[in-house]
C-alpha atoms as a PDB file:
ATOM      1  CA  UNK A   1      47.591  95.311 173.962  1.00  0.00           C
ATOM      2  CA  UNK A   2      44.728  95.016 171.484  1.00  0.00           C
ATOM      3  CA  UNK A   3      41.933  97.670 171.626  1.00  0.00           C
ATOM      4  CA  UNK A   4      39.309  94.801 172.526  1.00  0.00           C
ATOM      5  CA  UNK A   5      41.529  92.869 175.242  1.00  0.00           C
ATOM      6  CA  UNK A   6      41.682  96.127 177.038  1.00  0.00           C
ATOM      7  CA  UNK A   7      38.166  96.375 176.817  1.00  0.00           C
ATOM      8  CA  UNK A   8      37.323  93.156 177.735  1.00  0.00           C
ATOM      9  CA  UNK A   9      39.531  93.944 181.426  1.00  0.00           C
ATOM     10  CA  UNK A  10      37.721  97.148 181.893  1.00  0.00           C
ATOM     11  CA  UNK A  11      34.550  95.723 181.044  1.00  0.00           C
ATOM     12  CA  UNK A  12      35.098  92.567 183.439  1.00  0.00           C
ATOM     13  CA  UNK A  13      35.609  95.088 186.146  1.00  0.00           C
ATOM     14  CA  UNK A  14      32.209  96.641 185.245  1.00  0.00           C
ATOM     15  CA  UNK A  15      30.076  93.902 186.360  1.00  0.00           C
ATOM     16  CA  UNK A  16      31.907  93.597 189.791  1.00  0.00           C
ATOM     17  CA  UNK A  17      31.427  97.299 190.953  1.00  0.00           C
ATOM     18  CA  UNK A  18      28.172  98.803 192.309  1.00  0.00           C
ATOM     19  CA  UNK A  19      25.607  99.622 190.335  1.00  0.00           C
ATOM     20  CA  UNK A  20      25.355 102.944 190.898  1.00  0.00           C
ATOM     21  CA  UNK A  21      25.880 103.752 187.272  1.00  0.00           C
ATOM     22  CA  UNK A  22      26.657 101.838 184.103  1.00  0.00           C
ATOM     23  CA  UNK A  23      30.359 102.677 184.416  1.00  0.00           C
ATOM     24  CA  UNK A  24      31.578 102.732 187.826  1.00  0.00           C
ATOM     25  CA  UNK A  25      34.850 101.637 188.765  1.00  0.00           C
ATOM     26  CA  UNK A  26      35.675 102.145 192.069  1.00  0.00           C
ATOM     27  CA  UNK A  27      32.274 103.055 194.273  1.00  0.00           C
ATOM     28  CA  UNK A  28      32.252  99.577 196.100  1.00  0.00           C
ATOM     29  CA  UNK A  29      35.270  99.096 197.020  1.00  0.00           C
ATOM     30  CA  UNK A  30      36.660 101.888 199.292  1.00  0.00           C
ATOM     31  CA  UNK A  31      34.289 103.922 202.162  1.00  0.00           C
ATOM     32  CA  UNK A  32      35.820 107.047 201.775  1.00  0.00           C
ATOM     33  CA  UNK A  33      33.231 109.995 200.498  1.00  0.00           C
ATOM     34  CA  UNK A  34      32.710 110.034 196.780  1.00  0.00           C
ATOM     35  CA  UNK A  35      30.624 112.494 195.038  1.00  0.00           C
ATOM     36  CA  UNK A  36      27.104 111.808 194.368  1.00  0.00           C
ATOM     37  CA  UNK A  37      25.520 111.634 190.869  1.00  0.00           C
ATOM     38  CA  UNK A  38      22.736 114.003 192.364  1.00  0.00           C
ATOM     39  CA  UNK A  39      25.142 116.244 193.396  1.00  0.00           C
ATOM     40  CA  UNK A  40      26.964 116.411 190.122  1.00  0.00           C
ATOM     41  CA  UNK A  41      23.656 117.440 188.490  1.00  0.00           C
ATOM     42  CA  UNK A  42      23.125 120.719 190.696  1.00  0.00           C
ATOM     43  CA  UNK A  43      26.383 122.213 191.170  1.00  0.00           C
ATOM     44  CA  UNK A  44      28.537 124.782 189.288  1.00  0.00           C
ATOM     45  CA  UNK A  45      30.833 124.077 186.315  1.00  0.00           C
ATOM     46  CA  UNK A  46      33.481 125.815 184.498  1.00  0.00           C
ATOM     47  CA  UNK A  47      35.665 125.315 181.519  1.00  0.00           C
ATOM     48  CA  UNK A  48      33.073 124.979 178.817  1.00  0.00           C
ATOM     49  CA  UNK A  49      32.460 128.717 178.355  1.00  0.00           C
ATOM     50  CA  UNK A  50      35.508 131.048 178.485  1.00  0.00           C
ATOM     51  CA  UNK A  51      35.165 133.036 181.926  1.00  0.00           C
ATOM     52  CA  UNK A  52      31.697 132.007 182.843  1.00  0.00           C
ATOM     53  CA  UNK A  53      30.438 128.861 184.994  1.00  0.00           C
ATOM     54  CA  UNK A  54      27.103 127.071 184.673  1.00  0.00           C
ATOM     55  CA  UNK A  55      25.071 125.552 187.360  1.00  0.00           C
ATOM     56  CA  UNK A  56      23.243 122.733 186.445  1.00  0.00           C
ATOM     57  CA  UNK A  57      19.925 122.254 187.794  1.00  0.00           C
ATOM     58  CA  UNK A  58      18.703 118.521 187.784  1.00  0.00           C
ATOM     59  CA  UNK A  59      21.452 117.699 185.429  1.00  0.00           C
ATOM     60  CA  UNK A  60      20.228 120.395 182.691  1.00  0.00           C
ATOM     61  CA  UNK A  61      21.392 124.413 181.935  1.00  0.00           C
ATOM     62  CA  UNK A  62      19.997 126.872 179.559  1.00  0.00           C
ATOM     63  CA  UNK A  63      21.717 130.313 178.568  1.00  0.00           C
ATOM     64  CA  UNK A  64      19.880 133.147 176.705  1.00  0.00           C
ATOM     65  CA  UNK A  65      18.851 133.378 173.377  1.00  0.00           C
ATOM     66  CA  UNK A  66      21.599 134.647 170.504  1.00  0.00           C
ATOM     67  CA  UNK A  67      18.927 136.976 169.524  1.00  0.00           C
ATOM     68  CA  UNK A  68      15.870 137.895 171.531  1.00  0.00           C
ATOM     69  CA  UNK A  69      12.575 136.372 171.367  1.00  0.00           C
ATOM     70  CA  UNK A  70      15.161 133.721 169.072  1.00  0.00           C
ATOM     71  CA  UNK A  71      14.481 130.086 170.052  1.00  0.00           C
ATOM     72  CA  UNK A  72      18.204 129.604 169.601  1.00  0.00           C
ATOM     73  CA  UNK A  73      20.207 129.178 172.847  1.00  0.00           C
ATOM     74  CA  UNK A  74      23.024 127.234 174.182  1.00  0.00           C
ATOM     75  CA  UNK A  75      22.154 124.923 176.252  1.00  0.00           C
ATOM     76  CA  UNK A  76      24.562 121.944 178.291  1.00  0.00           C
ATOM     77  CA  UNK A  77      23.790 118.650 180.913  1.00  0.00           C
ATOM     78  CA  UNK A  78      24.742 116.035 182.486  1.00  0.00           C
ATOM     79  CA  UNK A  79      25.595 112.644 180.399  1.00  0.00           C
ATOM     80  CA  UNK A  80      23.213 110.107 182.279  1.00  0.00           C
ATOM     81  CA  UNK A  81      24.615 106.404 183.139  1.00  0.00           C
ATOM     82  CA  UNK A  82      28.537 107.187 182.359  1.00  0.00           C
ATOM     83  CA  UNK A  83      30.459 107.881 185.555  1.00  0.00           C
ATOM     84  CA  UNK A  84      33.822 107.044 186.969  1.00  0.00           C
ATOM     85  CA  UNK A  85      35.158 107.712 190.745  1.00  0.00           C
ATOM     86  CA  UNK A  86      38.448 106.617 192.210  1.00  0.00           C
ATOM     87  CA  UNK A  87      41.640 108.196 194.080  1.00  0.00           C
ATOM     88  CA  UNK A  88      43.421 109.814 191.834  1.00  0.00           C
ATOM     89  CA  UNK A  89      45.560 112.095 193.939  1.00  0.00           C
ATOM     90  CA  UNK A  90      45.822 109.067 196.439  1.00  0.00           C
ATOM     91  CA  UNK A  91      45.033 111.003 199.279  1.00  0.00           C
ATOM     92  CA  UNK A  92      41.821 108.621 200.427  1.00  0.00           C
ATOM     93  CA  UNK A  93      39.139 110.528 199.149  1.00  0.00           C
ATOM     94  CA  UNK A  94      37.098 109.603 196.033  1.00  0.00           C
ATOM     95  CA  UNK A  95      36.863 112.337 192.850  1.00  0.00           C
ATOM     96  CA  UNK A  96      34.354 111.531 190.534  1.00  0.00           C
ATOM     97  CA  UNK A  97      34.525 111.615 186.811  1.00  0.00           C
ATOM     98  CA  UNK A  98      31.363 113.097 184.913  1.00  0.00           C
ATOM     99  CA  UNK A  99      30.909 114.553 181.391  1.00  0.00           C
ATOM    100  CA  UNK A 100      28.595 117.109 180.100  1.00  0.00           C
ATOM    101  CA  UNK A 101      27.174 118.110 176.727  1.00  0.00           C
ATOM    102  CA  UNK A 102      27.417 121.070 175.264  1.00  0.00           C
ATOM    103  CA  UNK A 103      25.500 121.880 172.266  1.00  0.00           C
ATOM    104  CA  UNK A 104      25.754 126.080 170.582  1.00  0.00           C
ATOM    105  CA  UNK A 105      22.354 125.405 168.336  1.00  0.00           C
ATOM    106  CA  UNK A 106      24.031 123.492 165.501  1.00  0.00           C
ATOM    107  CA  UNK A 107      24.429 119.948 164.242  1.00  0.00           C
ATOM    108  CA  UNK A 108      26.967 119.101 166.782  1.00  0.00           C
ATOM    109  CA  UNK A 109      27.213 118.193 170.392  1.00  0.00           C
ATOM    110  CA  UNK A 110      30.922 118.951 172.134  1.00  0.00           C
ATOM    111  CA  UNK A 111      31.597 116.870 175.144  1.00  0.00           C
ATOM    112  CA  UNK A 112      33.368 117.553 178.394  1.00  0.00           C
ATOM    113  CA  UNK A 113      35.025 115.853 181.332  1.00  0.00           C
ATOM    114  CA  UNK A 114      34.647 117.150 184.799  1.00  0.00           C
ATOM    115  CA  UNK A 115      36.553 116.310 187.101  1.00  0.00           C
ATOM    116  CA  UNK A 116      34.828 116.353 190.931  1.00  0.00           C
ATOM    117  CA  UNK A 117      35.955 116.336 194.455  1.00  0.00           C
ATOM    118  CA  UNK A 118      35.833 117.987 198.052  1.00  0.00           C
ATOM    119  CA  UNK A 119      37.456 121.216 199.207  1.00  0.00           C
ATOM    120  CA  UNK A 120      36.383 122.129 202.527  1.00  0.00           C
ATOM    121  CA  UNK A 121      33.648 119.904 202.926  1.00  0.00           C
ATOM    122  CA  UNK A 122      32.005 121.479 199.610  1.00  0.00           C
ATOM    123  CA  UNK A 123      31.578 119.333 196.034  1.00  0.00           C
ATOM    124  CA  UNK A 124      33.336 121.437 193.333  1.00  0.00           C
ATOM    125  CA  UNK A 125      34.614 121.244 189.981  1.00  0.00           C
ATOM    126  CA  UNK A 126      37.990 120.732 190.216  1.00  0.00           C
ATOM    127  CA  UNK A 127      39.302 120.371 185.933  1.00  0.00           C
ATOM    128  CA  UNK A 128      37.191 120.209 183.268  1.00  0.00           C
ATOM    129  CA  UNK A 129      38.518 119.196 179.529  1.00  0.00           C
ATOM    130  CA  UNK A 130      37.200 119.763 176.383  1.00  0.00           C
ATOM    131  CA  UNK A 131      36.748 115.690 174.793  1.00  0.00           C
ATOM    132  CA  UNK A 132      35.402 116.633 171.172  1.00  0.00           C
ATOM    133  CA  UNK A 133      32.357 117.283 168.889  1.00  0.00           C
ATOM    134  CA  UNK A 134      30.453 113.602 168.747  1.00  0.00           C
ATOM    135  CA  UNK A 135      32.799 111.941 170.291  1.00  0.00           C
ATOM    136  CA  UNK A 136      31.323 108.133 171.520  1.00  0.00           C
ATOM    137  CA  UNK A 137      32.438 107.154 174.910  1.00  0.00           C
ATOM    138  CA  UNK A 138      32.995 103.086 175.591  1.00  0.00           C
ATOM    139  CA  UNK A 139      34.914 103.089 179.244  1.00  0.00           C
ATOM    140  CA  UNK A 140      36.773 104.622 181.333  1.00  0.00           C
ATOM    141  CA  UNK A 141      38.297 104.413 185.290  1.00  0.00           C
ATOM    142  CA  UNK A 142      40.538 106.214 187.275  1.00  0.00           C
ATOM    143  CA  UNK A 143      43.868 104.417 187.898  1.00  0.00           C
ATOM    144  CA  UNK A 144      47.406 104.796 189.064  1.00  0.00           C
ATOM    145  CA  UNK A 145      46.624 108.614 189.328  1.00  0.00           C
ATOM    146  CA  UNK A 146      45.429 108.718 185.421  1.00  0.00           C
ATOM    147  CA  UNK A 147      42.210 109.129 183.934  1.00  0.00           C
ATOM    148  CA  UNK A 148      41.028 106.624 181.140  1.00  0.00           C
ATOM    149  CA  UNK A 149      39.063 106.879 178.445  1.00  0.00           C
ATOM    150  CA  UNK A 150      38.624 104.719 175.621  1.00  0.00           C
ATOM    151  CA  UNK A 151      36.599 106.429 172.934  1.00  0.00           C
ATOM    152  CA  UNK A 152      35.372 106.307 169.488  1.00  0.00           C
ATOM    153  CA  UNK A 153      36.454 109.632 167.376  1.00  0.00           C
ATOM    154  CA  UNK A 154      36.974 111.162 163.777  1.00  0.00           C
ATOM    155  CA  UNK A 155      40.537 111.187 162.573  1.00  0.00           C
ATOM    156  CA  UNK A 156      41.754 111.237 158.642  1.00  0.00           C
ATOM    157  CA  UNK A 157      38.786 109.801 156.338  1.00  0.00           C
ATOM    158  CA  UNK A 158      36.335 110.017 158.716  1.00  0.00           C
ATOM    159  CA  UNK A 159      32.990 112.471 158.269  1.00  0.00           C
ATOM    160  CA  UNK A 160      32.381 115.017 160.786  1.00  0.00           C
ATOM    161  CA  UNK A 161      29.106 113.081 161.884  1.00  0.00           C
ATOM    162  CA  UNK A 162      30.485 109.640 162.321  1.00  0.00           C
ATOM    163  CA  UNK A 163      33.629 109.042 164.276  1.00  0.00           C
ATOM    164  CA  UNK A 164      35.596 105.447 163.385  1.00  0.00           C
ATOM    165  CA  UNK A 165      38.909 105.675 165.276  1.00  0.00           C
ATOM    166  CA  UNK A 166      39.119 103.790 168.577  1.00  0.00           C
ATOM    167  CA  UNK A 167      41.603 106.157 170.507  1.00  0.00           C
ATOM    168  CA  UNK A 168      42.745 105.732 174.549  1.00  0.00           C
ATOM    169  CA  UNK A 169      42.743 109.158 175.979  1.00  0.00           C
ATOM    170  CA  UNK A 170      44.869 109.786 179.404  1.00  0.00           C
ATOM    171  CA  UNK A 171      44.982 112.417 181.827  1.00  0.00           C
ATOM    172  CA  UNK A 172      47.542 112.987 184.541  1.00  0.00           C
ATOM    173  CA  UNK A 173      47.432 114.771 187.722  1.00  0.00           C
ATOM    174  CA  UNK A 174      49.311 118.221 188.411  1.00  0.00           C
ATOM    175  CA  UNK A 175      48.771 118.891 191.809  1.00  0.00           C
ATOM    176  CA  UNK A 176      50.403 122.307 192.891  1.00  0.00           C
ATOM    177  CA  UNK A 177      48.727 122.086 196.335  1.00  0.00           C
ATOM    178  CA  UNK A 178      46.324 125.284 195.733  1.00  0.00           C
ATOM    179  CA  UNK A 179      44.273 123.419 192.450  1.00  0.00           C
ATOM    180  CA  UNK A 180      44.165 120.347 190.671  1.00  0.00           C
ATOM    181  CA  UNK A 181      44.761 120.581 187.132  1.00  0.00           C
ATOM    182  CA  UNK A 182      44.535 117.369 184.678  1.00  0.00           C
ATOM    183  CA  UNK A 183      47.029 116.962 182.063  1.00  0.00           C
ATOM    184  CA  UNK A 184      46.137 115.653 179.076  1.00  0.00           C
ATOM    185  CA  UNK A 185      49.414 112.662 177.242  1.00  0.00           C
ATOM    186  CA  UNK A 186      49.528 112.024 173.959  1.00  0.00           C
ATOM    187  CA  UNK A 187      46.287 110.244 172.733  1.00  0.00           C
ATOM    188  CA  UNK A 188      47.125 106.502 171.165  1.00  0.00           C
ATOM    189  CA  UNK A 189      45.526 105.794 168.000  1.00  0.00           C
ATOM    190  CA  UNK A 190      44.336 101.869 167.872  1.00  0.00           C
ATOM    191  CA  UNK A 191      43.183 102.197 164.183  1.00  0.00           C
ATOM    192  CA  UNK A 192      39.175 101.780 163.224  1.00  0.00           C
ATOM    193  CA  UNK A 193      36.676  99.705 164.838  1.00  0.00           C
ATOM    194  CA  UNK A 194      34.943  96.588 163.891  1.00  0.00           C
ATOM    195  CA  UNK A 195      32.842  93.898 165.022  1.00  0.00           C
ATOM    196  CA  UNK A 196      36.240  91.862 166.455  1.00  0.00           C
ATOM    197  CA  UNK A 197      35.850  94.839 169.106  1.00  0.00           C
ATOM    198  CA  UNK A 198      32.606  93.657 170.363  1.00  0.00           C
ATOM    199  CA  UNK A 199      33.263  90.432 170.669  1.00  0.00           C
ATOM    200  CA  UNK A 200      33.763  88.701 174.508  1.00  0.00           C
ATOM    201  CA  UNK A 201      31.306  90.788 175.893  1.00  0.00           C
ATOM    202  CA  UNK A 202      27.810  89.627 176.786  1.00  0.00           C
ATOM    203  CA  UNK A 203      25.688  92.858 175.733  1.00  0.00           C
ATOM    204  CA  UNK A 204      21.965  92.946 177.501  1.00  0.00           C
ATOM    205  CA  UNK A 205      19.377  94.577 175.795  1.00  0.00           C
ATOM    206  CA  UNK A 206      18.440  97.749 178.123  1.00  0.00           C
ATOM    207  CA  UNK A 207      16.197 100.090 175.192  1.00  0.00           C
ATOM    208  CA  UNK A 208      13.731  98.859 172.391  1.00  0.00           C
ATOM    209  CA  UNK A 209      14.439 102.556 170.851  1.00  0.00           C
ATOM    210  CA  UNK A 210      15.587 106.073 172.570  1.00  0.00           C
ATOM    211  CA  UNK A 211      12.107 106.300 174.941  1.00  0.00           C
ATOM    212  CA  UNK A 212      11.246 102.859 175.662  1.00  0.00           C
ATOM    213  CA  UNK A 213      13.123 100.960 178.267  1.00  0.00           C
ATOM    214  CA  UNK A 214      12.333  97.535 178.883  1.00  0.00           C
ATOM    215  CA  UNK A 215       9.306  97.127 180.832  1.00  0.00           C
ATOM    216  CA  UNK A 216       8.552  93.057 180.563  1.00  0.00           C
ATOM    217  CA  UNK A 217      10.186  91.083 183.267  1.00  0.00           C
ATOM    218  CA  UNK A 218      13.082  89.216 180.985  1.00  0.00           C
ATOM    219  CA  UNK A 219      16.718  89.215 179.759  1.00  0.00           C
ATOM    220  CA  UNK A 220      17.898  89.538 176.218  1.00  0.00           C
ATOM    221  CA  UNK A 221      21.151  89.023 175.416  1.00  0.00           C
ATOM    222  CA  UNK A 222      23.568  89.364 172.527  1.00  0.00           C
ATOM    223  CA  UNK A 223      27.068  88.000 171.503  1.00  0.00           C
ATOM    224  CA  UNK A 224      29.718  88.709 168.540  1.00  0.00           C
ATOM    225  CA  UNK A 225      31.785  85.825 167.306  1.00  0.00           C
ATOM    226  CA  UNK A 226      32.866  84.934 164.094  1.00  0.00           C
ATOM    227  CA  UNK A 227      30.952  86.717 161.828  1.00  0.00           C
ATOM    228  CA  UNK A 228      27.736  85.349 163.758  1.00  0.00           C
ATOM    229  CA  UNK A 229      25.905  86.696 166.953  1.00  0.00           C
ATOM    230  CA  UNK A 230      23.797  84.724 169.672  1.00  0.00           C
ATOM    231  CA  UNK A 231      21.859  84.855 172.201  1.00  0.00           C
ATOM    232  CA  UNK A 232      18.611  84.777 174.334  1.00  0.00           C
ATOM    233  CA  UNK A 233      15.494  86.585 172.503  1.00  0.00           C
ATOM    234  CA  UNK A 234      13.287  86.768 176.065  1.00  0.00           C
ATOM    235  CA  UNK A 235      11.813  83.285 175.536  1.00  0.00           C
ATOM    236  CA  UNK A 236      14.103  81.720 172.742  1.00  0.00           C
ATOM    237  CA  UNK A 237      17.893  81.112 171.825  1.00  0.00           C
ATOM    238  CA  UNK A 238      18.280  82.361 168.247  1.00  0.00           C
ATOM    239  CA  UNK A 239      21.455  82.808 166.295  1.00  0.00           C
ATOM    240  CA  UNK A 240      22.231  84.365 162.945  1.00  0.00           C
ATOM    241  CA  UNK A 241      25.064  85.246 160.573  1.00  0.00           C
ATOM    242  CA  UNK A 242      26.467  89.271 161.002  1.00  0.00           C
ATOM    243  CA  UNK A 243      28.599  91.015 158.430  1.00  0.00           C
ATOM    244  CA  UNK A 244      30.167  93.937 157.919  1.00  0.00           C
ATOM    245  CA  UNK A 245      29.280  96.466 155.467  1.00  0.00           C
ATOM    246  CA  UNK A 246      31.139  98.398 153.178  1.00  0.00           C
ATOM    247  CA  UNK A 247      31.915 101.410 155.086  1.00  0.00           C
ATOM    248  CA  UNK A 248      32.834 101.399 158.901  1.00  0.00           C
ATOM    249  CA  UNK A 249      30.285 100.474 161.580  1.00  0.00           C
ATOM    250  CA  UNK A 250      27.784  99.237 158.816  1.00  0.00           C
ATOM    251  CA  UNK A 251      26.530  96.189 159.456  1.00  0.00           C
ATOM    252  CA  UNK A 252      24.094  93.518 157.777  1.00  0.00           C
ATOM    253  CA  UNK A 253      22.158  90.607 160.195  1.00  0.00           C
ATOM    254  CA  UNK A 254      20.688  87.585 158.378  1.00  0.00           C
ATOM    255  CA  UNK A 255      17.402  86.074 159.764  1.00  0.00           C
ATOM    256  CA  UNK A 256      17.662  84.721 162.303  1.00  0.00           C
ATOM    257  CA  UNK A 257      17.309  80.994 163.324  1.00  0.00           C
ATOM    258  CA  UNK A 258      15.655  80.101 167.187  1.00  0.00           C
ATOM    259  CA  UNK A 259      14.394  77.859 169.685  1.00  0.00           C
ATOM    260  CA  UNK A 260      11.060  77.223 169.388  1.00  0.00           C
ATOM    261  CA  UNK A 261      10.022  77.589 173.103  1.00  0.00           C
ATOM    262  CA  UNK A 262       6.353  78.509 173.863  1.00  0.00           C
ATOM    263  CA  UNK A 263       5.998  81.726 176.770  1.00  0.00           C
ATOM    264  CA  UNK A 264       3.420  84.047 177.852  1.00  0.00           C
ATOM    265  CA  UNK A 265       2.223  86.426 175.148  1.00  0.00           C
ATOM    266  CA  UNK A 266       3.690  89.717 176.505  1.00  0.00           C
ATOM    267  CA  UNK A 267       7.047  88.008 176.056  1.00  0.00           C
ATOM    268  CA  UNK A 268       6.679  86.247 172.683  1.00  0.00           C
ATOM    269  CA  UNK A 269       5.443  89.749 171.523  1.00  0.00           C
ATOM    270  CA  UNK A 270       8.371  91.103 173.323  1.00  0.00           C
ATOM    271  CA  UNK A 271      10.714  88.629 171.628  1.00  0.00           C
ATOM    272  CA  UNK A 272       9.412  89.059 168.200  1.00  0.00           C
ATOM    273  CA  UNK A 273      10.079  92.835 168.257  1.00  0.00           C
ATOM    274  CA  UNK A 274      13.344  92.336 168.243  1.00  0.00           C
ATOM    275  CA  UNK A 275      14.532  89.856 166.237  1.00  0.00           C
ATOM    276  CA  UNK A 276      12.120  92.155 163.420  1.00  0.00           C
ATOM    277  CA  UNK A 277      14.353  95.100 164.698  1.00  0.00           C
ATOM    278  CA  UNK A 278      17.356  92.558 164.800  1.00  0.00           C
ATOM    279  CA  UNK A 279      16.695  91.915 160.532  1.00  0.00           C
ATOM    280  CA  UNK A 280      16.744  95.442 160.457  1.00  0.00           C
ATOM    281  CA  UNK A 281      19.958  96.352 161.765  1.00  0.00           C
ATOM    282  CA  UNK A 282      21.788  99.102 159.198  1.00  0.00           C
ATOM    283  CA  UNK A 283      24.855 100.536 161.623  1.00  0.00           C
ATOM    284  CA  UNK A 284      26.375 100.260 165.783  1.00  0.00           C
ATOM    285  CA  UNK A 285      28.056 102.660 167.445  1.00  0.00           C
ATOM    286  CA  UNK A 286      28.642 103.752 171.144  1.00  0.00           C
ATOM    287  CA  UNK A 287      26.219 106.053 173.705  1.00  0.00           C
ATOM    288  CA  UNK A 288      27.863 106.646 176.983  1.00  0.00           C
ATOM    289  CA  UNK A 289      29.290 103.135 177.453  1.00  0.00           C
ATOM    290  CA  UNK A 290      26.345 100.950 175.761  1.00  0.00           C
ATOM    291  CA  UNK A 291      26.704  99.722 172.408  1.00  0.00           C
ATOM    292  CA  UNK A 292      23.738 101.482 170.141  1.00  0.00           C
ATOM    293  CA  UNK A 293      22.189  99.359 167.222  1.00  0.00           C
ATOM    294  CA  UNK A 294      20.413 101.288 165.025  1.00  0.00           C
ATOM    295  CA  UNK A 295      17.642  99.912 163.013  1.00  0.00           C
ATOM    296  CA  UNK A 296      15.122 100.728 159.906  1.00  0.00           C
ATOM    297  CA  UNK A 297      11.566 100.941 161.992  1.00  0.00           C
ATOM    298  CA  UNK A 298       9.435 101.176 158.885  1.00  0.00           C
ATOM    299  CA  UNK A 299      10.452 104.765 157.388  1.00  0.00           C
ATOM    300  CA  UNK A 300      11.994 105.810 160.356  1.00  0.00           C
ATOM    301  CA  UNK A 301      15.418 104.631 161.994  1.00  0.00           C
ATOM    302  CA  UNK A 302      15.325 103.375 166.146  1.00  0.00           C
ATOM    303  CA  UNK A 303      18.112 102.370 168.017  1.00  0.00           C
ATOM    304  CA  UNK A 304      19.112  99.610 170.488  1.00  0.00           C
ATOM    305  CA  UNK A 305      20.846 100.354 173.734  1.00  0.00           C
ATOM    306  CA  UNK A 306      22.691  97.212 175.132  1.00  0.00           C
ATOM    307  CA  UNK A 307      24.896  97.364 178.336  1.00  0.00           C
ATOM    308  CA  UNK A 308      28.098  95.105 178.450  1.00  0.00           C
ATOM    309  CA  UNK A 309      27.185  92.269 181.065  1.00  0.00           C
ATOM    310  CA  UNK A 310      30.173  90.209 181.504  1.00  0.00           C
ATOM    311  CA  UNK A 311      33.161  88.967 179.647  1.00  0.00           C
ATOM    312  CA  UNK A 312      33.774  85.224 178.745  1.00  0.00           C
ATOM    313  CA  UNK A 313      36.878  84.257 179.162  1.00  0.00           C
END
């Protein structure tokens, strides 16, 4: 099965579960307890530092300084909006995927998954797994007693900043009655990504840039298809030709053609923000299940967070 048809499944499932996160596959449809994302940002950890947990406290942890009076510490959270819960030891009670971040005080950021569940009555964490150093997460969900992950990561050619390799990730279950441990298989290599991959998905604008979410009551929307995207601009439809540049996830938009639809001024000013930040598109990638646009905002870059909305099929 091709990278983007599995995708396109997954992604179909997201906008029938609850919204209790960006990526949550199975909350809705079973009553049995299931961790809380609350929960999973005050609680203990272990696995990321060898013989020493963490406890999180509103979904952040900070360690001492290398040196003292340095401002260089390590420091780990919570990765907001990607979650997955299901059964996976099928014995009706909801674990709960998370992931964490883990960054030493370099250019890097190493990623975990945690898995969490009940023992006596008490949320704990059961596995953790080390995931990689910028590693972009698409979508993942707990099924037939396997974790899934489809991510973005660096293999041959690639530069240590920007992963290119779509790769599916599984975990299995080894359940020796006193612990769960996850099992990692063989990852499967599905070769680079390109803008094929990102096509059958409605994406909905959620982020102008990194601190501004959407405040004006509207929905803009975007779609890939042959080398041309479209979509609603707030007020407008506009359309315009996409291309892909000469090294991976680069990516040229033309100007874009529209609608020419009169609304009220917060929206038309709204609208013509991003179709500027639209012409300006140099590069996409992933963030915790959203696909990230980044864009030339005068002589600094921004970047565009849109969440997968439903597939057309």
């Amino acid at each position: 099965m091709k990278f983007n048809s599995r995708l396109l499944v997954l992604w179909c499932l997201l906008a029938l579960c609850s919204p209790i996160s960006s990526i949550s596959m199975a909350d809705s449809s079973s009553p049995a307890k299931t961790p809380a994302m609350n929960d999973a940002g005050n609680m203990l950890y272990h696995g990321i530092y060898d013989n020493k947990e963490i406890r999180l406290k509103d979904g952040k942890w900070s360690g001492k300084p290398y040196v003292k009076g340095a401002a260089s510490r390590p420091t780990a959270g919570l990765v907001k909006n990607f979650t997955f819960s299901g059964d996976i030891d099928g014995n009706g009670t909801q674990e709960r995927v998370v992931f964490l971040w883990e960054s030493s005080g370099g250019s890097g950021t190493r990623l975990y998954m945690a898995l969490l569940g009940f023992h006596n009555d008490k949320l704990v964490n059961l596995d953790t797994h080390f995931i990689g150093d910028r590693v972009e997460l698409i979508v993942g969900n707990i099924n037939q007693g396997k974790i899934r992950l489809d991510v973005i990561q660096s293999d041959k050619g690639d530069a240590a900043c920007c992963p290119t390799h779509k790769t599916l990730r599984t975990w299995s279950l080894k359940n020796n009655h006193k612990s769960m441990q996850l099992i990692e298989n063989q990852p499967q290599s599905l070769g680079r990504i390109s803008l094929t991959d990102l096509e059958g998905v409605e994406w909905t604008l959620t982020q102008m840039n990194w601190y501004e979410t959407l405040t004006v009551n509207t929905k803009i929307t975007m779609t890939f298809k042959d080398n041309k995207i479209s979509g609603r601009s707030g007020c407008n439809r506009y359309f315009a030709a996409v291309k892909e540049g000469e090294m991976p996830k680069d990516i040229t938009i033309g100007q874009a053609g529209m609608t020419r639809m009169a609304c009220p001024a917060a929206l038309m000013e709204l609208e013509s923000r991003f179709l500027n930040a639209l012409s300006n598109v140099k590069k996409y990638s992933f963030v915790n299940g959203q696909l990230a646009l980044t864009w030339k905002d005068e002589d600094a870059m921004s970047t565009m967070l849109f969440r997968a909305q439903k597939v057309k099929l």
